[in-house]
C-alpha atoms as a PDB file:
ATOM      1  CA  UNK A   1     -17.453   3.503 -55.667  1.00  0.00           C
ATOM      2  CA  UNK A   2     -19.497   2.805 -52.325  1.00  0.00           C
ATOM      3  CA  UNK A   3     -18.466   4.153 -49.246  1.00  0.00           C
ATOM      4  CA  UNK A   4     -18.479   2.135 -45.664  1.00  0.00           C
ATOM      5  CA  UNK A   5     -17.826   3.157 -42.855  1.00  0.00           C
ATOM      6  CA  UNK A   6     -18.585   0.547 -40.034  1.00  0.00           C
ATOM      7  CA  UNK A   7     -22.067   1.996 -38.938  1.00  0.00           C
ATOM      8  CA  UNK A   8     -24.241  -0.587 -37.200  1.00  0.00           C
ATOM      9  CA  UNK A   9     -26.856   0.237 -40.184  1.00  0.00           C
ATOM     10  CA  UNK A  10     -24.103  -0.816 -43.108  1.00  0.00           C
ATOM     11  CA  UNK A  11     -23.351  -4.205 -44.544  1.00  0.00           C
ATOM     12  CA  UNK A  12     -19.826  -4.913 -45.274  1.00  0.00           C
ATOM     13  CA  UNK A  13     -20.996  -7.953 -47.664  1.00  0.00           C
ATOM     14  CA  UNK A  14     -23.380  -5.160 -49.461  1.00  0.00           C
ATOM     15  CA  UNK A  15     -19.907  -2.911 -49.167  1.00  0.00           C
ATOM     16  CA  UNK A  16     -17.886  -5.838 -50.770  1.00  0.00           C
ATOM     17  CA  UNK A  17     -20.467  -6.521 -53.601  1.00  0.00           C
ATOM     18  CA  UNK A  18     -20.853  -2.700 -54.799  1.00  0.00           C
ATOM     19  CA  UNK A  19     -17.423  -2.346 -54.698  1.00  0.00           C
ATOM     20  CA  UNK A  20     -17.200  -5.793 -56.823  1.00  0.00           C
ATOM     21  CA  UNK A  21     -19.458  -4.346 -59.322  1.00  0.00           C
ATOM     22  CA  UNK A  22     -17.743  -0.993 -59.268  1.00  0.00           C
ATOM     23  CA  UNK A  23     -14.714  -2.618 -60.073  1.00  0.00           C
ATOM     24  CA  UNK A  24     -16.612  -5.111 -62.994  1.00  0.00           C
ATOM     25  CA  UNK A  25     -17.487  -1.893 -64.484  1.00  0.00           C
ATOM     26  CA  UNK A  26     -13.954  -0.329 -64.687  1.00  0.00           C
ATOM     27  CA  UNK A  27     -12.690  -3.914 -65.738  1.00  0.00           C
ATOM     28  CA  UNK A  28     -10.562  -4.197 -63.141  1.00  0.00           C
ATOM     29  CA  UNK A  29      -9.936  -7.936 -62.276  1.00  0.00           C
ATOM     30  CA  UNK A  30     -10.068  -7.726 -58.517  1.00  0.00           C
ATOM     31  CA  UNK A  31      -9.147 -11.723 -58.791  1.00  0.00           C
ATOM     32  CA  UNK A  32      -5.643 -11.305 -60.388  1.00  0.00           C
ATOM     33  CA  UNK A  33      -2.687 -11.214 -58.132  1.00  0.00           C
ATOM     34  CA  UNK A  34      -0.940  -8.754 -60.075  1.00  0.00           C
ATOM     35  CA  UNK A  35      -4.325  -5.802 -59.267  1.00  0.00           C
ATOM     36  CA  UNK A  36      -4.694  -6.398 -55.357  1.00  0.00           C
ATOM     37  CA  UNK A  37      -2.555  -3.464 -54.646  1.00  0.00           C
ATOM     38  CA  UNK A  38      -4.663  -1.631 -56.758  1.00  0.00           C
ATOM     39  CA  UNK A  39      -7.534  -2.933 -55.412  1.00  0.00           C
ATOM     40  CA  UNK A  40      -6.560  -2.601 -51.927  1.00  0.00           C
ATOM     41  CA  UNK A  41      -5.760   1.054 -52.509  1.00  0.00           C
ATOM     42  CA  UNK A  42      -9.481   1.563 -53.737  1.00  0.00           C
ATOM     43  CA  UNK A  43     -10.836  -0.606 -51.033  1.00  0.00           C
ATOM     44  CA  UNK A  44      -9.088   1.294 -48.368  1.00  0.00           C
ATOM     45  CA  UNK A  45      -9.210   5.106 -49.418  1.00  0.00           C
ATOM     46  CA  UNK A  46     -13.277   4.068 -49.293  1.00  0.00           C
ATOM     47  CA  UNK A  47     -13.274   3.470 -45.851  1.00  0.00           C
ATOM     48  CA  UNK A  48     -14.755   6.587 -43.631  1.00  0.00           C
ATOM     49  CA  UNK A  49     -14.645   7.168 -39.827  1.00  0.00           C
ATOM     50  CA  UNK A  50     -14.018   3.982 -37.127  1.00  0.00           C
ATOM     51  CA  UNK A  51     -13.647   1.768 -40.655  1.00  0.00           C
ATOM     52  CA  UNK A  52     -10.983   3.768 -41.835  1.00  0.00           C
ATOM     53  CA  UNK A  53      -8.721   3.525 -38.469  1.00  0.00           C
ATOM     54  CA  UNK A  54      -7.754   0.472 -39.183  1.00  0.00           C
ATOM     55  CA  UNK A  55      -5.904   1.256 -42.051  1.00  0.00           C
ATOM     56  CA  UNK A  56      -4.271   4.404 -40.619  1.00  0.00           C
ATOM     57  CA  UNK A  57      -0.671   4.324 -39.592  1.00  0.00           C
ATOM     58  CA  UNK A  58      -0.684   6.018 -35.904  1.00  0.00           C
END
């Protein structure tokens, strides 16, 4: 699974798209309704540094 961290020098679409085919490859179905806490659990422990503050509770 792809790290991002919100670097000037990282994509977030290139972030999104490895972390789509990450998720292809586990067959995880990052569409259905009944996975996107799952999937926002993966998205979110992936986030490093300034990315990841947004998702910490202060």
């Amino acid at each position: 699974m792809p790290t991002f961290s919100g670097k000037p020098t990282e994509s977030v679409d290139e972030f999104i798209f490895r972390a789509k085919l990450f998720m292809d490859g586990k067959c995880i179905d990052y569409t259905a309704a009944t996975n996107m806490q799952r999937v926002i659990a993966i998205l979110a422990a992936n986030l490093r540094n300034g990315a990841a503050s947004y998702t910490m509770p202060k």
